[in-house]
C-alpha atoms as a PDB file:
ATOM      1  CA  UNK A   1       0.000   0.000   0.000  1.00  0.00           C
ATOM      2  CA  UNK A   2       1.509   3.332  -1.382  1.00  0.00           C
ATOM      3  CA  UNK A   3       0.198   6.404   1.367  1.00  0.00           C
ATOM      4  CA  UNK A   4      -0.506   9.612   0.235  1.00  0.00           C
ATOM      5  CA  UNK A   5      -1.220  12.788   2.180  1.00  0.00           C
ATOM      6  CA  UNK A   6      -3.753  15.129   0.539  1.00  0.00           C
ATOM      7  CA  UNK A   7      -4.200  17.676   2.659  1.00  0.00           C
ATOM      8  CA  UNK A   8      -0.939  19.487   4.144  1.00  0.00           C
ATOM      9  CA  UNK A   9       0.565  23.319   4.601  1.00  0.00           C
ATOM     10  CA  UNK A  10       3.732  24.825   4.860  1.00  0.00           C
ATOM     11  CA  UNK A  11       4.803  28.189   6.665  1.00  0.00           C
ATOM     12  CA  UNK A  12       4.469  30.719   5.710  1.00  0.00           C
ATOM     13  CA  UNK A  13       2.679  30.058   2.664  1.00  0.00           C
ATOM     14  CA  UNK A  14      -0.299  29.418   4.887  1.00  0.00           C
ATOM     15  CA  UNK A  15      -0.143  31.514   7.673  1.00  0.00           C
ATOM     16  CA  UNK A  16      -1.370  29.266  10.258  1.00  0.00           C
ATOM     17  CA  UNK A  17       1.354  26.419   9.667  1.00  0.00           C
ATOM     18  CA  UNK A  18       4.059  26.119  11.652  1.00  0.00           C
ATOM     19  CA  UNK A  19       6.743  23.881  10.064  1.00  0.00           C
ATOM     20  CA  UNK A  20       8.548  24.853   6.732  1.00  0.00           C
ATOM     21  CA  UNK A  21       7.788  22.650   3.653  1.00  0.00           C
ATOM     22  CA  UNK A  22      11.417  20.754   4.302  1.00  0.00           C
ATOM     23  CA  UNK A  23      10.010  20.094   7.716  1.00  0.00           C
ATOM     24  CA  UNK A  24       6.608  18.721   6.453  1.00  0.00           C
ATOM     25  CA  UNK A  25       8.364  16.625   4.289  1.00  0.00           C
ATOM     26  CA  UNK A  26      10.663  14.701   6.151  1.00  0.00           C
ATOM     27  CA  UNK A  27       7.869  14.221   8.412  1.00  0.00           C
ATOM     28  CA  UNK A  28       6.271  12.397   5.997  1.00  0.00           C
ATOM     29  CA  UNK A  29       9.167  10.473   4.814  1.00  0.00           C
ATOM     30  CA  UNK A  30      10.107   9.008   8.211  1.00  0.00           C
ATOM     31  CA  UNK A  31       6.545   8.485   8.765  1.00  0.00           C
ATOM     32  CA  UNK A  32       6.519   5.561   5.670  1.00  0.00           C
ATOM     33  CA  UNK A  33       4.104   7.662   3.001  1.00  0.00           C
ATOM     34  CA  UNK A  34       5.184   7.587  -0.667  1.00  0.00           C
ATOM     35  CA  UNK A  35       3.646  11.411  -1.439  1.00  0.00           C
ATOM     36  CA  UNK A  36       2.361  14.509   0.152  1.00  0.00           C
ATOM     37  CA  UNK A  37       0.265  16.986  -2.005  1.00  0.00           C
ATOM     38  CA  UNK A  38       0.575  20.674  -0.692  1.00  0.00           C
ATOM     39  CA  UNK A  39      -2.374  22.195  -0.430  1.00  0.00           C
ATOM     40  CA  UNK A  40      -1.265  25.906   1.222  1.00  0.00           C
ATOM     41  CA  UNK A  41      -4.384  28.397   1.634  1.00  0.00           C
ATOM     42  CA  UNK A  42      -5.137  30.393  -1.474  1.00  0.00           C
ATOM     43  CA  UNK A  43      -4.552  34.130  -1.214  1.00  0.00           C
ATOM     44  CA  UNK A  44      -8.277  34.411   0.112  1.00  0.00           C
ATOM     45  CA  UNK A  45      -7.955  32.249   2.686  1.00  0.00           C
ATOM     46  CA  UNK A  46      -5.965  31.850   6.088  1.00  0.00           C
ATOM     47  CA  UNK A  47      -2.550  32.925   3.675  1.00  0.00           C
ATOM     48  CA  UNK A  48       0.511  34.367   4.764  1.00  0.00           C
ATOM     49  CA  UNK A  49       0.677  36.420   1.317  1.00  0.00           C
ATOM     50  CA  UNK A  50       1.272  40.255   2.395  1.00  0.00           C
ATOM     51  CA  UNK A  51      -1.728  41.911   1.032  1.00  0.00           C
ATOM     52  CA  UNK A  52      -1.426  44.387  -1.786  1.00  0.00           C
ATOM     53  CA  UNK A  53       1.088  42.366  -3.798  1.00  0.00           C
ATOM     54  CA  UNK A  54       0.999  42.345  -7.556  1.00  0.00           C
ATOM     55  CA  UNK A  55      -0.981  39.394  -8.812  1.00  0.00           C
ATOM     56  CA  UNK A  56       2.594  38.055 -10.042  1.00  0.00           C
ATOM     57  CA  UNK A  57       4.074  38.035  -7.101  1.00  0.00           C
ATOM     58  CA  UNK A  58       1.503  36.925  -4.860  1.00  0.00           C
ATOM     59  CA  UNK A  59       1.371  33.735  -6.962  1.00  0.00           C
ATOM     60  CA  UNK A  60       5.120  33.369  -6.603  1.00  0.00           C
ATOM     61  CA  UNK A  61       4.737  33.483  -2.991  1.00  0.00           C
ATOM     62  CA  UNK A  62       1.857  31.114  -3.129  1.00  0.00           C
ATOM     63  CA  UNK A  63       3.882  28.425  -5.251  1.00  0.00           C
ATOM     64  CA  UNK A  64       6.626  28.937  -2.763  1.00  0.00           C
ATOM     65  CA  UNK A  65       5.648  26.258  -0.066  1.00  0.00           C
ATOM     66  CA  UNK A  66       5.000  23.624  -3.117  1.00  0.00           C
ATOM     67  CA  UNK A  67       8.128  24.321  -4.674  1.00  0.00           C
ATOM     68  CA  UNK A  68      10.570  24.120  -1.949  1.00  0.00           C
ATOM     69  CA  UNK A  69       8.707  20.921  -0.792  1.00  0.00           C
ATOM     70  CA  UNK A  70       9.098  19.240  -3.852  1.00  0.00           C
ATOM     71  CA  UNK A  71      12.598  20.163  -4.095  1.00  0.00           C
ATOM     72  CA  UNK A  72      13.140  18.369  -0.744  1.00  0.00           C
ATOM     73  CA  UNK A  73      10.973  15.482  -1.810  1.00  0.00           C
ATOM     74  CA  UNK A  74      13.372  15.355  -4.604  1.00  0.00           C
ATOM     75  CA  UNK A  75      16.468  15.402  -2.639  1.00  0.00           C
ATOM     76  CA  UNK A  76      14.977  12.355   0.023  1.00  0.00           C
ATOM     77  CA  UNK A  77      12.822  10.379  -2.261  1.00  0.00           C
ATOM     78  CA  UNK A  78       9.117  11.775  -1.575  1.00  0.00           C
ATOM     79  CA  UNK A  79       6.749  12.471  -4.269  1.00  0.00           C
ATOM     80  CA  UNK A  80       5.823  16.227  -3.770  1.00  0.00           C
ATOM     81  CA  UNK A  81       2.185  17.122  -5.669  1.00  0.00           C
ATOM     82  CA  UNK A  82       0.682  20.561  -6.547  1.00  0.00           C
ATOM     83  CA  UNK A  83      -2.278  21.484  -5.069  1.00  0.00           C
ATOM     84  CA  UNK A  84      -4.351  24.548  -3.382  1.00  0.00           C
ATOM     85  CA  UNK A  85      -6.864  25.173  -0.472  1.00  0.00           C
ATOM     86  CA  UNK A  86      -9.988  27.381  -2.066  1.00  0.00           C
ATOM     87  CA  UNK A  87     -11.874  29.438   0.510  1.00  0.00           C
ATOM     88  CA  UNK A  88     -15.121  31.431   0.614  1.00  0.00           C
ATOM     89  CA  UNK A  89     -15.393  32.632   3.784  1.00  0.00           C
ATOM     90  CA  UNK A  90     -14.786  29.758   5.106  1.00  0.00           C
ATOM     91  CA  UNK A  91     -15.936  27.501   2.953  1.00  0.00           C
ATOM     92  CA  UNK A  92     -12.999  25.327   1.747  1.00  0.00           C
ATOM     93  CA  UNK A  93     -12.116  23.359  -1.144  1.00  0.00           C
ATOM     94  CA  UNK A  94      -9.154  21.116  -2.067  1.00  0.00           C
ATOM     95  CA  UNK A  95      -8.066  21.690  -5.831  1.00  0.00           C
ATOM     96  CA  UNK A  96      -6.312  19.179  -7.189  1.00  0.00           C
ATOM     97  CA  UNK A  97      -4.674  19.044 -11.546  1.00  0.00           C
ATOM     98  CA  UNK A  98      -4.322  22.734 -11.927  1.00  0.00           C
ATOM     99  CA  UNK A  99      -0.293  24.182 -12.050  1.00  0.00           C
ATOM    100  CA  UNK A 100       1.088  26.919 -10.722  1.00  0.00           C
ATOM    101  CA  UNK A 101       1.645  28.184 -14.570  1.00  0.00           C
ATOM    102  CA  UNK A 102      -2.475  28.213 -14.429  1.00  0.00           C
ATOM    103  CA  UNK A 103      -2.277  30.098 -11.663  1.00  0.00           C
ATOM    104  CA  UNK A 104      -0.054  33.259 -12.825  1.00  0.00           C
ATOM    105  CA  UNK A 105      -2.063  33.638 -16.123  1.00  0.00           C
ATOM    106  CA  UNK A 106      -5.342  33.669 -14.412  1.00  0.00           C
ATOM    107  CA  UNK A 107      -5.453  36.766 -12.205  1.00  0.00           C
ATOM    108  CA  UNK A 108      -8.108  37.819 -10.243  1.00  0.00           C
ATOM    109  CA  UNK A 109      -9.600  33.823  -9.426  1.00  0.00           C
ATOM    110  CA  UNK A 110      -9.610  34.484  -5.744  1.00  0.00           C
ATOM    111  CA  UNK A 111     -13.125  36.411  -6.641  1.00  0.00           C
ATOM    112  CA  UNK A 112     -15.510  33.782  -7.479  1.00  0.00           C
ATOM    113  CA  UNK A 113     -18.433  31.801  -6.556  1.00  0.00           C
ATOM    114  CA  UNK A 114     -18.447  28.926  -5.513  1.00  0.00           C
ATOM    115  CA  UNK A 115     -20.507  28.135  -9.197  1.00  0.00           C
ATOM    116  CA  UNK A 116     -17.490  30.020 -10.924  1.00  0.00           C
ATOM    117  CA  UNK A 117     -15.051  28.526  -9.605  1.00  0.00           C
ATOM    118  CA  UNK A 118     -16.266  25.126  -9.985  1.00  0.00           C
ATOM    119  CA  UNK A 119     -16.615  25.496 -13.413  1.00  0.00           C
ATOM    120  CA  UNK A 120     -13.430  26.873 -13.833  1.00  0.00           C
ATOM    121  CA  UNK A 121     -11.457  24.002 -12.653  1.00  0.00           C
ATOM    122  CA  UNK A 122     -13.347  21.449 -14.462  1.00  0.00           C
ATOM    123  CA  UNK A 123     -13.145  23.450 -17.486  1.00  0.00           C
ATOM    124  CA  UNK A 124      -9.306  22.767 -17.326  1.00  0.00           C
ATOM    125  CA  UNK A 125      -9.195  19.263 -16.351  1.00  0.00           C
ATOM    126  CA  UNK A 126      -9.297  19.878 -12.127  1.00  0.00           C
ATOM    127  CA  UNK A 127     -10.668  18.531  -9.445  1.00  0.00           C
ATOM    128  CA  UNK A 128     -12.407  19.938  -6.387  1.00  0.00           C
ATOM    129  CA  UNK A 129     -13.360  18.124  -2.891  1.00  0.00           C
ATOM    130  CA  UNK A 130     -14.826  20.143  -0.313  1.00  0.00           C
ATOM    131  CA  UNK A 131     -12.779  20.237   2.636  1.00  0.00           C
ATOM    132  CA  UNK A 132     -13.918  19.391   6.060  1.00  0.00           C
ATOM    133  CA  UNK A 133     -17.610  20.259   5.200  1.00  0.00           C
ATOM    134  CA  UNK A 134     -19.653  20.547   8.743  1.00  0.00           C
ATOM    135  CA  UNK A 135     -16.540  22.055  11.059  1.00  0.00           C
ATOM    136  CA  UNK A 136     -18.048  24.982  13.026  1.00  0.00           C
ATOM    137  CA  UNK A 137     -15.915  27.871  13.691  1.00  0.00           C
ATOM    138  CA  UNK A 138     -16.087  31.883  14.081  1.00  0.00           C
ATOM    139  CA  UNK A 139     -14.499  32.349  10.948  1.00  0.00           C
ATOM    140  CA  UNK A 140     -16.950  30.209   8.661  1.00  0.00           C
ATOM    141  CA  UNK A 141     -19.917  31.676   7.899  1.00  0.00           C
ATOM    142  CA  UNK A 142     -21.919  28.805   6.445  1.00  0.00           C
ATOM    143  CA  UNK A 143     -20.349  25.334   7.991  1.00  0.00           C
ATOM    144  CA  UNK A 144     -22.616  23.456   5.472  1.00  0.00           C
ATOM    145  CA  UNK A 145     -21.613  21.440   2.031  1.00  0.00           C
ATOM    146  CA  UNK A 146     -22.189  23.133  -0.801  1.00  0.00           C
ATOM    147  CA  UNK A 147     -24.235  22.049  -3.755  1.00  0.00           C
ATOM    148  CA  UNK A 148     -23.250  18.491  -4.528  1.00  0.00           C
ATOM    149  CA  UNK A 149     -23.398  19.199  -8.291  1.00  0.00           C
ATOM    150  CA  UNK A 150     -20.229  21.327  -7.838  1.00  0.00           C
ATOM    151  CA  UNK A 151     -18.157  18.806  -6.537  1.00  0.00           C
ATOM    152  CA  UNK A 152     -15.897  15.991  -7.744  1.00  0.00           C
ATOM    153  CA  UNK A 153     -15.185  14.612  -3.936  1.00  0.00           C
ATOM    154  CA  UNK A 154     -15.863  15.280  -0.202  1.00  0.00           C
ATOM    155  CA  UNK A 155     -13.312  15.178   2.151  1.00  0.00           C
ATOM    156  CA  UNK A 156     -15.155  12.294   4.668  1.00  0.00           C
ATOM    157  CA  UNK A 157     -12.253  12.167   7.253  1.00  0.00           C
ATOM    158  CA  UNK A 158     -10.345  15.388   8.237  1.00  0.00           C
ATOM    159  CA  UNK A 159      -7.853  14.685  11.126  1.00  0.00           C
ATOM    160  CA  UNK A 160      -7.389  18.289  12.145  1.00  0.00           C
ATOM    161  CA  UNK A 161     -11.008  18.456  12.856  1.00  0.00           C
ATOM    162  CA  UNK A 162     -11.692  19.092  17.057  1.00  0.00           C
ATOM    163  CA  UNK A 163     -14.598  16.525  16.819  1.00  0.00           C
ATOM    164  CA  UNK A 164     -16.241  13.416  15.340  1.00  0.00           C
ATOM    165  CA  UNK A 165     -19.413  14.393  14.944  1.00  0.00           C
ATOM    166  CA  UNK A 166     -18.379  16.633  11.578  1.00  0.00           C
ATOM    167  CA  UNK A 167     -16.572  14.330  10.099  1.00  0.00           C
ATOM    168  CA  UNK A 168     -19.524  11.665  10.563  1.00  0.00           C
ATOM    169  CA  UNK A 169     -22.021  13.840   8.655  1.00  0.00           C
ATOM    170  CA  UNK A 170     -19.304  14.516   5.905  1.00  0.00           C
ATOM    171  CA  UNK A 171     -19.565  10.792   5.550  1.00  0.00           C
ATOM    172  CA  UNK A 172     -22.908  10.800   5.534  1.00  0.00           C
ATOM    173  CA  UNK A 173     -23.283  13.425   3.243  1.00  0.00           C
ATOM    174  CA  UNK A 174     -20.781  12.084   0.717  1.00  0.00           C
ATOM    175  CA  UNK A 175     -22.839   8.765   1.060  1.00  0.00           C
ATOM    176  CA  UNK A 176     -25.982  10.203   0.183  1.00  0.00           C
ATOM    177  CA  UNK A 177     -25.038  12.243  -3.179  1.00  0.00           C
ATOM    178  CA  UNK A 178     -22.860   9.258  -4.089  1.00  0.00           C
ATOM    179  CA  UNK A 179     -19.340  11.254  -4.097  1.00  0.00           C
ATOM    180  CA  UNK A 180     -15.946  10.615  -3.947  1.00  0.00           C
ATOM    181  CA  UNK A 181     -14.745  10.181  -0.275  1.00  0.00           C
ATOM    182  CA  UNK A 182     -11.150  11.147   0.644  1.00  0.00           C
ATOM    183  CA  UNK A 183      -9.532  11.809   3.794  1.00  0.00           C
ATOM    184  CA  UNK A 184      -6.539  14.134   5.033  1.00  0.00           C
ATOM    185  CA  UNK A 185      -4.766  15.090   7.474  1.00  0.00           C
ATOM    186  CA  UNK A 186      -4.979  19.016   7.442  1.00  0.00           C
ATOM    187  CA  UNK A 187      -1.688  19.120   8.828  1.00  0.00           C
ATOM    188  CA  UNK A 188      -0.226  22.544   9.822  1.00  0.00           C
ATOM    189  CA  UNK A 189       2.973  20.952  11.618  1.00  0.00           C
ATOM    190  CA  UNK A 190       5.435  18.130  11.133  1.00  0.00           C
ATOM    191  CA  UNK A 191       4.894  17.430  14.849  1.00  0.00           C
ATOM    192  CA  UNK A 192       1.499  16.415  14.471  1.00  0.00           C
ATOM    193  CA  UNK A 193       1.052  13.559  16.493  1.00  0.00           C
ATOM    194  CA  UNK A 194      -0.488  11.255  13.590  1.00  0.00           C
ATOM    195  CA  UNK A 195      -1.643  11.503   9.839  1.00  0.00           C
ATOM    196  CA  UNK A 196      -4.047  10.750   8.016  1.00  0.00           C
ATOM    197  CA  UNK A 197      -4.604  10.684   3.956  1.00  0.00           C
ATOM    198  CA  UNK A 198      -5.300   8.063   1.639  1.00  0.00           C
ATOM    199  CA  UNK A 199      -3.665   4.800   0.389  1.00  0.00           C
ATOM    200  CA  UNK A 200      -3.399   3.545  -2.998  1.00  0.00           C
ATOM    201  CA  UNK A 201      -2.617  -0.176  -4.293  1.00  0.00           C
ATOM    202  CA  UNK A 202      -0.046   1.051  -7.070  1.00  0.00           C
ATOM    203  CA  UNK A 203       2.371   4.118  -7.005  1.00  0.00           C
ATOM    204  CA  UNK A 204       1.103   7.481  -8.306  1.00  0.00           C
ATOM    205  CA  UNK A 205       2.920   8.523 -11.607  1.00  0.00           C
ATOM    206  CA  UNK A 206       0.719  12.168 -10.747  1.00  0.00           C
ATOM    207  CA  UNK A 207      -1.763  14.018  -9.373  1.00  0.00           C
ATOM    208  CA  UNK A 208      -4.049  12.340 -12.030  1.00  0.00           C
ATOM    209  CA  UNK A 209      -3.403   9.090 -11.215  1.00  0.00           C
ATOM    210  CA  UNK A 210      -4.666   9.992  -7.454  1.00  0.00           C
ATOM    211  CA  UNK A 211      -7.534  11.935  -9.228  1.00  0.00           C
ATOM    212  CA  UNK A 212      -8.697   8.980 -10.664  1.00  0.00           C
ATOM    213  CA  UNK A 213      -8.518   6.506  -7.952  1.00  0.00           C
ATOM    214  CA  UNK A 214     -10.297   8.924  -5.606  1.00  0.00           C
ATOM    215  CA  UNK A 215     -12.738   9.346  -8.178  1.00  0.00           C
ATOM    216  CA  UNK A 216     -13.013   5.781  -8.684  1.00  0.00           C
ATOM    217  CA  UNK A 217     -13.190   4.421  -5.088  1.00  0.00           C
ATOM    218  CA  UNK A 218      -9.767   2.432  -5.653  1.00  0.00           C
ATOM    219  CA  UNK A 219      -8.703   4.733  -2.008  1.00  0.00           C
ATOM    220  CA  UNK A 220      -8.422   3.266   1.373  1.00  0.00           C
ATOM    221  CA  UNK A 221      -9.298   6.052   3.976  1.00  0.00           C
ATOM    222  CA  UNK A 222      -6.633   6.347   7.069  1.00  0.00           C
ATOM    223  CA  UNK A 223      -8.308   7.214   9.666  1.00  0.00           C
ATOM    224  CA  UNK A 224      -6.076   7.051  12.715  1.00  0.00           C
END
């Protein structure tokens, strides 16, 4: 079994993680998983960006945390994917095919719906899972799933998540519209006391190859 984080940040991409992307990933390497994909907070999320930046160079801080993790994943033998944390006040989704090239020649993305932005990434070959649909907290104004047709997966099992009861009724949720299920680890630290993320029965070539066996139901959940 090949094990695959899905859900990770890096400081200070994401301004609410405290271990640098070299950190996170030798974490992950002692800890026995094959790949990690780096999902920092977009620039209208929890993000370390400084505000006012060019749209350039906020995306070159952005790509920061994935690129110096995947350098390090190089260098130690970790397979280091691309991916971003969506938000909408809140609201959270895990993006998964689009590049950091996408990113730079698409200014102004932090702005849309929920509808927009959906389409957007499926338009060019992405994939979105909501993440950690049900958590309550100050800062999220609608702790609900959003429209099912919008999404690709649901993120079932979120390990950062303070109790049970939301990740039960992502389950349940998922379940009931018949999507994708993943699970993740949200981790913000490489001494977080366990991990979670999914496990695959052949080694990912790419972030499509994990697409499709999320998509497919060829994941086991690890649910600590």
């Amino acid at each position: 079994m090949y094990l695959y984080e899905t859900h990770m940040h890096t400081s200070p991409v994401s301004f609410c993680a405290e271990s640098t992307p070299e950190e996170q990933v030798r974490a992950y390497k002692d800890r026995g998983y094959t790949g990690v994909i780096v999902t920092d907070h977009f620039i209208n999320g929890n993000s370390g960006c400084p505000r006012g930046l060019p749209w350039n160079e906020a995306m070159a801080f952005f790509v920061s945390g994935y690129e110096k993790a995947k350098a390090e994943g190089e260098k130690i033998g970790l397979d280091v994917f691309f991916g971003i944390e969506y938000a909408m006040f809140g609201t959270e989704f895990l993006t998964y095919g689009l590049t950091p090239e996408f990113l730079f020649t698409n200014p102004g993305i932090d702005k849309l719906t929920a509808e927009e932005y959906s389409a957007l990434v499926r338009e060019n070959g992405g994939y979105l899972a909501q993440a950690h649909p049900y958590r309550a907290a100050p800062w999220i104004r609608n702790p609900y799933p959003v429209n099912p047709a919008l999404l690709d997966g649901v993120e079932v099992y979120n390990a950062g998540s303070c109790d049970d009861l939301s990740n039960d009724q992502a389950y349940e949720f998922a379940f009931l519209h018949n999507l994708p299920m993943q699970a993740g680890t949200d981790s913000h630290s490489a001494d977080f006391p366990y991990t979670s993320g999914i496990g695959l029965r052949e080694k990912a070539g790419s972030i499509f190859d994990i697409i499709e066996a999320i998509k497919t139901g060829q994941v086991e959940l690890i649910v600590p």
